[in-house]
Protein backbone atom coordinates (compact mmCIF):
# COMPACT_ATOMS: atom_id res chain seq x y z
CA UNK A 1 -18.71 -65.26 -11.79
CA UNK A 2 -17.28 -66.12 -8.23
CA UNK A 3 -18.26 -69.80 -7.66
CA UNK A 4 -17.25 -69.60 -3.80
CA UNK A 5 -16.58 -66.93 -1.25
CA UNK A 6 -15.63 -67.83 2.59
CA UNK A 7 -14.84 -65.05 5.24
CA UNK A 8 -12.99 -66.52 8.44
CA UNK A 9 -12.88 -64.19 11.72
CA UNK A 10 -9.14 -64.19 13.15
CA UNK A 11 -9.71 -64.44 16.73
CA UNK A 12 -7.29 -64.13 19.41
CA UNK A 13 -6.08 -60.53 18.22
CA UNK A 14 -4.62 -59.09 21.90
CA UNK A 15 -4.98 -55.24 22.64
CA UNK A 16 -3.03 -53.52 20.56
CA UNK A 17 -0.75 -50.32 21.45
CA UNK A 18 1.80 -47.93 19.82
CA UNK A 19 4.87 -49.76 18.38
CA UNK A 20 2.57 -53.19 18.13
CA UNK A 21 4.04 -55.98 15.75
CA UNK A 22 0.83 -55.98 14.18
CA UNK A 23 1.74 -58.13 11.12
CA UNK A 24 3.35 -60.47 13.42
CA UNK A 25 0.29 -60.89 15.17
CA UNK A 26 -2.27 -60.85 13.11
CA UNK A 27 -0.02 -63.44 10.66
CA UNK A 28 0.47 -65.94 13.42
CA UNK A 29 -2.99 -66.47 14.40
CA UNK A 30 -4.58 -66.10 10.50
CA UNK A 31 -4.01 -69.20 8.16
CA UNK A 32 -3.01 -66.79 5.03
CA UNK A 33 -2.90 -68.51 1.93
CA UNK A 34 -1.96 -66.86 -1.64
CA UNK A 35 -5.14 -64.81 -2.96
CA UNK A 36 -6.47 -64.44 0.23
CA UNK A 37 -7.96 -60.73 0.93
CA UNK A 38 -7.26 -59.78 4.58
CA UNK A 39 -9.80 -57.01 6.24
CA UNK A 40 -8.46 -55.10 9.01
CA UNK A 41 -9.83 -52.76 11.35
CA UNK A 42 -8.78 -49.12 11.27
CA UNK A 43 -8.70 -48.78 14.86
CA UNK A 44 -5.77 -51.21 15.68
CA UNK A 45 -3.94 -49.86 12.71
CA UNK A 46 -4.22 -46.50 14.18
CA UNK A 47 -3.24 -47.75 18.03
CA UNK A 48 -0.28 -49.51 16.59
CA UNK A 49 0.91 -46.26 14.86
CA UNK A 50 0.06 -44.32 17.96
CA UNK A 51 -2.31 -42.36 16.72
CA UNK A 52 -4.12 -41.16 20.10
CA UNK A 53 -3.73 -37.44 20.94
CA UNK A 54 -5.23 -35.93 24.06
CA UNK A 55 -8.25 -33.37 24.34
CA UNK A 56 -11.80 -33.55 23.78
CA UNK A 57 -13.18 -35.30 20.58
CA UNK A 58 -13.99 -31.39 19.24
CA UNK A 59 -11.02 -30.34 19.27
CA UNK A 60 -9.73 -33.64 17.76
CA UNK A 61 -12.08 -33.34 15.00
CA UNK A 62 -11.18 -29.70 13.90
CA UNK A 63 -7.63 -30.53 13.62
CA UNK A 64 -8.76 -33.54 11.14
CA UNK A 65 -11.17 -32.00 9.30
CA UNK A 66 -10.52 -30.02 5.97
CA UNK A 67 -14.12 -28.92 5.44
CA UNK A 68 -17.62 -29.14 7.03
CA UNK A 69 -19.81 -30.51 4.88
CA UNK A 70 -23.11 -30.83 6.97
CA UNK A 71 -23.72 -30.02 10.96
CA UNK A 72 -26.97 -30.33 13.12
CA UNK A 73 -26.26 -29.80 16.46
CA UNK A 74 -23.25 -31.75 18.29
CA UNK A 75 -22.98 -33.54 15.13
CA UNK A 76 -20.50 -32.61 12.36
CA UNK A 77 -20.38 -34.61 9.15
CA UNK A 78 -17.22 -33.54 7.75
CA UNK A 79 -14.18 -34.12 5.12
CA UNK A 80 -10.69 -36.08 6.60
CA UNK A 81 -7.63 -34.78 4.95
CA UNK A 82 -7.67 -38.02 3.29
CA UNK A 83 -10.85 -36.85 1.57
CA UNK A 84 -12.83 -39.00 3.28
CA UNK A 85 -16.57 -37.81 4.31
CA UNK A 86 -18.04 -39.24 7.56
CA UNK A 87 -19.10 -38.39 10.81
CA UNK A 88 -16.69 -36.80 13.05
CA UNK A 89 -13.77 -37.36 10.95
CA UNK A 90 -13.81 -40.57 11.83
CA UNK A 91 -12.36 -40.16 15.26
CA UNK A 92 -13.23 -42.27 18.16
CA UNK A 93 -13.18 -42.56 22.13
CA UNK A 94 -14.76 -45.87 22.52
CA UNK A 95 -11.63 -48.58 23.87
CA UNK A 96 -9.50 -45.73 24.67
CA UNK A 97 -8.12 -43.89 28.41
CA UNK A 98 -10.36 -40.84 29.34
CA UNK A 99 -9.18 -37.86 27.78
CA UNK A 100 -7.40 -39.40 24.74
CA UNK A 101 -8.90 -39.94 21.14
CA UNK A 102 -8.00 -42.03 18.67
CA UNK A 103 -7.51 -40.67 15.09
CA UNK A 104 -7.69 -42.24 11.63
CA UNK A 105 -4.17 -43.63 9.97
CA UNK A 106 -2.58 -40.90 8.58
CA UNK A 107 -1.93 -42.81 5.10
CA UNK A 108 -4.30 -45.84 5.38
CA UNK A 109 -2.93 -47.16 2.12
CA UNK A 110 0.46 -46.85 2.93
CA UNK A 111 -0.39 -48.75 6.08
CA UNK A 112 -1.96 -51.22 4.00
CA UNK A 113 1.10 -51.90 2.16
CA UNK A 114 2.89 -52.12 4.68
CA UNK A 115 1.31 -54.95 6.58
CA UNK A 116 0.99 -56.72 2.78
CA UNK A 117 5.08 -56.23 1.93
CA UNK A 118 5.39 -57.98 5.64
CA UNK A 119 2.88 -60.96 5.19
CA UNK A 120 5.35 -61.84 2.09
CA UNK A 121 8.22 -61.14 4.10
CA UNK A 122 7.39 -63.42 6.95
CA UNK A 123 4.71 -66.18 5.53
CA UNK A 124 5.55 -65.84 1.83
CA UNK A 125 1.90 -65.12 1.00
CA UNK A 126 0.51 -62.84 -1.44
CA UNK A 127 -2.48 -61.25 -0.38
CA UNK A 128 -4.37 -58.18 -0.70
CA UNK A 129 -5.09 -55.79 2.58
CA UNK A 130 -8.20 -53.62 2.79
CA UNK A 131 -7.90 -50.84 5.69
CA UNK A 132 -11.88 -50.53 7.08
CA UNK A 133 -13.86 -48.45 8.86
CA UNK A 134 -17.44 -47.74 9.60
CA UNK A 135 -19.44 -45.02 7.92
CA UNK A 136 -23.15 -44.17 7.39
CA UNK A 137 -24.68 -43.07 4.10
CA UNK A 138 -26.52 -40.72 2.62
CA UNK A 139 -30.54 -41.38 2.23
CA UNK A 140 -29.72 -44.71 4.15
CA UNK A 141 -29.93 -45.81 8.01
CA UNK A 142 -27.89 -47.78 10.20
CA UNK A 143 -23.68 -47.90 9.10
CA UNK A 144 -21.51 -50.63 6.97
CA UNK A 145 -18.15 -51.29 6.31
CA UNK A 146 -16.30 -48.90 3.91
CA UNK A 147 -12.63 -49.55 2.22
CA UNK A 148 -10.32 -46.53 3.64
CA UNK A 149 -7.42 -47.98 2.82
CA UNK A 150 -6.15 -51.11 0.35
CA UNK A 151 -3.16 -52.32 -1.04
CA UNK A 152 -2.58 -55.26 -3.71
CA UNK A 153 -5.95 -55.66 -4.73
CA UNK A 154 -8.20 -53.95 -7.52
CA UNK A 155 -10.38 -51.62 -5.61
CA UNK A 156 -12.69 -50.93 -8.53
CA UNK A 157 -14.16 -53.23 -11.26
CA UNK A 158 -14.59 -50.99 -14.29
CA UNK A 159 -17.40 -53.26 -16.34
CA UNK A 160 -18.03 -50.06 -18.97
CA UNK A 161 -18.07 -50.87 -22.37
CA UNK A 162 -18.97 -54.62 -21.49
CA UNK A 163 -22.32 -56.05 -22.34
CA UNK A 164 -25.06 -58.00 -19.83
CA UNK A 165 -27.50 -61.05 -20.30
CA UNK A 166 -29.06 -59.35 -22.70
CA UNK A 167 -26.74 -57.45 -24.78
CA UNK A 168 -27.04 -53.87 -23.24
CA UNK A 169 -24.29 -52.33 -22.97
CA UNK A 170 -22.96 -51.30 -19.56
CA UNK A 171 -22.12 -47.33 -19.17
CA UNK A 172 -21.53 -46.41 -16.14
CA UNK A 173 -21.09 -49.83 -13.82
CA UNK A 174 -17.96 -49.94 -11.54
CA UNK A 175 -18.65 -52.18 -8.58
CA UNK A 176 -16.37 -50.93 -5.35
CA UNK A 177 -14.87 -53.88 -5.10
CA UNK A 178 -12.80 -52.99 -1.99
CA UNK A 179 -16.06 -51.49 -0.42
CA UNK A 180 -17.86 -54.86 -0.57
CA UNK A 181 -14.74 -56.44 0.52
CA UNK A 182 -15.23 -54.13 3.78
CA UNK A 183 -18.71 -55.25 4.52
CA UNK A 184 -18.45 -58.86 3.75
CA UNK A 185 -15.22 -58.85 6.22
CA UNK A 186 -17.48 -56.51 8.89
CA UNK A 187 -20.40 -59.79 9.01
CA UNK A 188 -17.99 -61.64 10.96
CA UNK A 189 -16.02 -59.46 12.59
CA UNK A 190 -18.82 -57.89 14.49
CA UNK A 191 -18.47 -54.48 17.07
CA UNK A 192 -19.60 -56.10 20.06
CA UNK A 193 -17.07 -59.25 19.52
CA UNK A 194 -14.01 -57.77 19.67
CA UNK A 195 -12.89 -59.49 16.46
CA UNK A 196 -10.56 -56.69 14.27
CA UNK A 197 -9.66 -59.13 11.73
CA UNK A 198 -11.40 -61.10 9.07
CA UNK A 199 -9.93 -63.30 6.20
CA UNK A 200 -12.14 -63.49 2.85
CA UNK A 201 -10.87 -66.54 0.39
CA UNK A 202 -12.17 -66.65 -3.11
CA UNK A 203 -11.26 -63.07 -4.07
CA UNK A 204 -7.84 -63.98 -6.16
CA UNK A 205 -8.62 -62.92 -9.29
CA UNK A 206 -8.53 -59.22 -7.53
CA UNK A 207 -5.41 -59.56 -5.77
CA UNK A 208 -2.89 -57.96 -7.95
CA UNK A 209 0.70 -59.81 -8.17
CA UNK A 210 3.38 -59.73 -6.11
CA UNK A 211 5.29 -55.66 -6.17
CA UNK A 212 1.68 -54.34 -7.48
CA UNK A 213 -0.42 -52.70 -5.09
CA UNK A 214 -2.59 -50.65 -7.02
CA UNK A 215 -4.30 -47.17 -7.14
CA UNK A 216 -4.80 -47.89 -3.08
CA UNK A 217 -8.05 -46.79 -1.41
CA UNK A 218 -8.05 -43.37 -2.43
CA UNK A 219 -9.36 -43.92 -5.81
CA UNK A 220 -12.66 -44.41 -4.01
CA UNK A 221 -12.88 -40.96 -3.16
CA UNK A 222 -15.25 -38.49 -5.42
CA UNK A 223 -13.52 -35.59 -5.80
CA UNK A 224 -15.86 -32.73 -4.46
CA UNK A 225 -15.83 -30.67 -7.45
CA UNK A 226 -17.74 -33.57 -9.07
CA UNK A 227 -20.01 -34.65 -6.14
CA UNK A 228 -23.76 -33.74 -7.17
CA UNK A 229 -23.88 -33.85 -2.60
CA UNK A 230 -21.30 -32.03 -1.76
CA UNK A 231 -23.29 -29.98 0.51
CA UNK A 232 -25.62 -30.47 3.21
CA UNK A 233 -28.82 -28.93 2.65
CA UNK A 234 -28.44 -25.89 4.78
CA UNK A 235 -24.84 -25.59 4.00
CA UNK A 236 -25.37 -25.48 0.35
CA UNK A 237 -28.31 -23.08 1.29
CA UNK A 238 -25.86 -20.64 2.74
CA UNK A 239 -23.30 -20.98 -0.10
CA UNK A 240 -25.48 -20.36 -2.78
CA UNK A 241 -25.91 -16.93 -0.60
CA UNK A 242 -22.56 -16.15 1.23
CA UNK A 243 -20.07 -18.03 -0.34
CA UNK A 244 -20.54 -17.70 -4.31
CA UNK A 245 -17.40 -17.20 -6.69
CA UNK A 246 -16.67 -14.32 -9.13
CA UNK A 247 -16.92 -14.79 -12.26
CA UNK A 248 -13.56 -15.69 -14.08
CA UNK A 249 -13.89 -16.06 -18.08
CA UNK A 250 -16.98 -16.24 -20.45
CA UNK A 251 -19.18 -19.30 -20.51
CA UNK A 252 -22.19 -19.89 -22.72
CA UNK A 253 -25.84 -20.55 -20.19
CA UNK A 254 -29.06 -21.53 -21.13
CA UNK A 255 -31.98 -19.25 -20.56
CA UNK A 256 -33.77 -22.31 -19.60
CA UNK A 257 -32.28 -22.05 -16.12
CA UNK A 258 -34.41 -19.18 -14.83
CA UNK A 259 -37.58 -20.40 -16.59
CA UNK A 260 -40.29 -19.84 -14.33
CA UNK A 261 -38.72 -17.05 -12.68
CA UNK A 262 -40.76 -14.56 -13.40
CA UNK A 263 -44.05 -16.27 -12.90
CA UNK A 264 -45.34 -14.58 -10.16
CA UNK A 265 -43.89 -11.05 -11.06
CA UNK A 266 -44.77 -9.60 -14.55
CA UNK A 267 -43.41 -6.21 -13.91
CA UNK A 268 -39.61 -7.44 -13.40
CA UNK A 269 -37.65 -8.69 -16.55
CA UNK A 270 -34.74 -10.67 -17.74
CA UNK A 271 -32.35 -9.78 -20.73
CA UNK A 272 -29.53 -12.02 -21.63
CA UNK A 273 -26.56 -9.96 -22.74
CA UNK A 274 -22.67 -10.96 -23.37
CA UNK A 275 -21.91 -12.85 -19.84
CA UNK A 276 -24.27 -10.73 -18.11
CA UNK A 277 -28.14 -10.48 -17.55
CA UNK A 278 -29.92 -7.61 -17.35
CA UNK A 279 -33.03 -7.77 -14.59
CA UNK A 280 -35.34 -4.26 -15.22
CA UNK A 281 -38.27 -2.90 -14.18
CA UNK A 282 -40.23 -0.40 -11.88
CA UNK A 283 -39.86 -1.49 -8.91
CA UNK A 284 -36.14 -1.44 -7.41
CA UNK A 285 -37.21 -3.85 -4.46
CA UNK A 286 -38.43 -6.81 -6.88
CA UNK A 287 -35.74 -5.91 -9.31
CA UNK A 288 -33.24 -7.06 -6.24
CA UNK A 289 -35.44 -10.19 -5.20
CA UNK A 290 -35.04 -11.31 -8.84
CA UNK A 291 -31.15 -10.75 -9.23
CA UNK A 292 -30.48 -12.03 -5.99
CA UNK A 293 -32.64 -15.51 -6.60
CA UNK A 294 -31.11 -15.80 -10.33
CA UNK A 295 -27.42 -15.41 -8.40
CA UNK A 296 -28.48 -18.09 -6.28
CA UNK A 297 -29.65 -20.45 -9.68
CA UNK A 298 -26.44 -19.96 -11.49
CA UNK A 299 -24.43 -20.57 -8.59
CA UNK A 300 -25.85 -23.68 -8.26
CA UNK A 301 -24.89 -24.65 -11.50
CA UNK A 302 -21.21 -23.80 -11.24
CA UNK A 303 -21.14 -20.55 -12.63
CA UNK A 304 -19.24 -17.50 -11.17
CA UNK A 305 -22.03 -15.34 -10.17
CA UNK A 306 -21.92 -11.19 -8.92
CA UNK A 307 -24.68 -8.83 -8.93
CA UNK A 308 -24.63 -5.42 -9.18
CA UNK A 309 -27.29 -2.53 -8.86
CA UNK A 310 -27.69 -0.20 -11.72
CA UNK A 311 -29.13 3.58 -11.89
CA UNK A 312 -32.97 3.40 -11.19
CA UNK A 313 -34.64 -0.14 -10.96
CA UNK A 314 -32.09 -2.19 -12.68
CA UNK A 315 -29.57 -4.80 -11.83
CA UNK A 316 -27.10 -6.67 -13.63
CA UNK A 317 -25.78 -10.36 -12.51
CA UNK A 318 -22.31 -11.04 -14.44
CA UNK A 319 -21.90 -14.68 -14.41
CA UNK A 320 -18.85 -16.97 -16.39
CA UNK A 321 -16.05 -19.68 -14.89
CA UNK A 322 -15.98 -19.75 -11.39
CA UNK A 323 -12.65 -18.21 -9.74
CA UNK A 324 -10.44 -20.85 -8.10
């Protein structure tokens, strides 16, 4: 346990623009000590690195973006080439000329290392960097504090396999270290106060040792392929209908997945064959209905998925591996 934690606010921090010193300037004004955690601000990592392009913030946001994951109106929740998921891929026009938007770091780990090889360059300190920026989450309002980038410390606390108070045994608990990091840093930092740069001192047991800096930020990010919300709702909606996969190699499914299916239509029925299913009956119309909403169930659980329409009232869905 972490007897004491203190977060200081570096004040003082002057506008920053392309070609900025910014280790020189944020080192001169912080008191950096060994095992100290410093929390910086996206945004003046991205001016520095002159990462403002002119246009509007749409068109800024579709060259950033590798995917849409949800959109309601003007507002696109999408994923960064950095595989991060947030709101308008994280691009902003607050602080900055008309006409001109400022972009994410290309490599916010790399700039995180950067600014931690220069800190023991210049002050002989070892200290671990954390790269923020602000994000909202999913079933949650308001926004916090999330670790985009980090060098030198240990971004993840992997407690499985340990035991609590009481002698369960943990499975599954990995605190985001560097996430928390971002948040704690964010309390006195502030939006309104113009304050990019916090100092947190208390953390050394997860700053790694001098030449070490660690999987980096990116080991935060959930693959999508294993995301249960990948999707928005809609989106997912119209994948399950317009987007599925063909089937690519056999793979064993439980007839458990369409139980129920049938409630409300005793004339249609299911047979499970060898990678396909066979949906019968008289009338060709709910023979389709059922095929098409047993597509859109096995889709959802990964599989490959096509349907075809047979002679008469009969339709077969052919499901396995989904096709990469």
């Amino acid at each position: 346990m972490r007897k004491q934690l203190e977060i200081y606010p570096v004040v003082g921090v002057p506008e920053i623009a392309a070609g900025s010193d910014l280790a020189g300037l944020i080192g001169d004004l912080a008191d950096l000590r060994d095992g100290d955690v410093v929390a910086v601000t996206s945004k003046i990592i991205s001016k520095s690195e002159g990462r403002l392009t002119h246009g509007t913030r749409d068109e800024a946001i579709d060259a950033e973006l590798v995917r849409v994951v949800a959109q309601r109106g003007d507002t696109r929740i999408v994923q960064t080439r950095h595989g991060l998921v947030m709101a308008a891929a994280g691009t902003d026009t607050s602080n900055t000329a008309p006409g001109t938007v400022l972009l994410l770091p290309v490599d916010p780990d790399l700039s995180a290392r950067a600014l931690r090889v220069a800190w023991k360059k210049r002050y002989d300190v070892n200290v671990g960097v954390v790269i923020t920026d602000t994000l909202g989450r999913p079933w949650r309002n308001g926004q916090t504090d999330l670790a985009i980038g980090a060098a030198g410390i240990q971004v993840l606390e992997d407690l499985r396999g340990s035991t609590d108070s009481h002698g369960n045994v943990l499975a599954v608990t990995e605190p985001a270290i560097a996430d928390e990091i971002a948040g704690a840093g964010e309390l006195v930092k502030g939006k309104a106060d113009g304050v990019p740069v916090a100092v947190l001192r208390g953390l050394s047991d997860v700053v790694l040792p001098v030449g070490e800096h660690g999987t980096g930020a990116r080991a935060l990010v959930r693959d999508a392929e294993m995301d249960l919300f990948s999707l928005g709702t809609r989106e997912a909606a119209r994948a399950a209908v317009l987007a599925r996969k063909a089937p690519a190699g056999p793979r064993e499914v439980d007839p458990e997945l369409w139980a129920g299916l049938l409630v409300d239509d005793e004339d249609v029925h299911i047979e499970l064959l060898d990678n396909t299913i066979a949906v019968f009956g008289d009338e060709p119309v709910a023979v389709g209905v059922i095929a098409e909403r047993l597509a859109v169930l096995l889709h959802a659980e990964g599989y490959g998925v096509a349907v075809r329409t047979g002679p008469g009232s009969e339709a077969t869905v052919t499901f396995g591996s989904r096709s990469k």
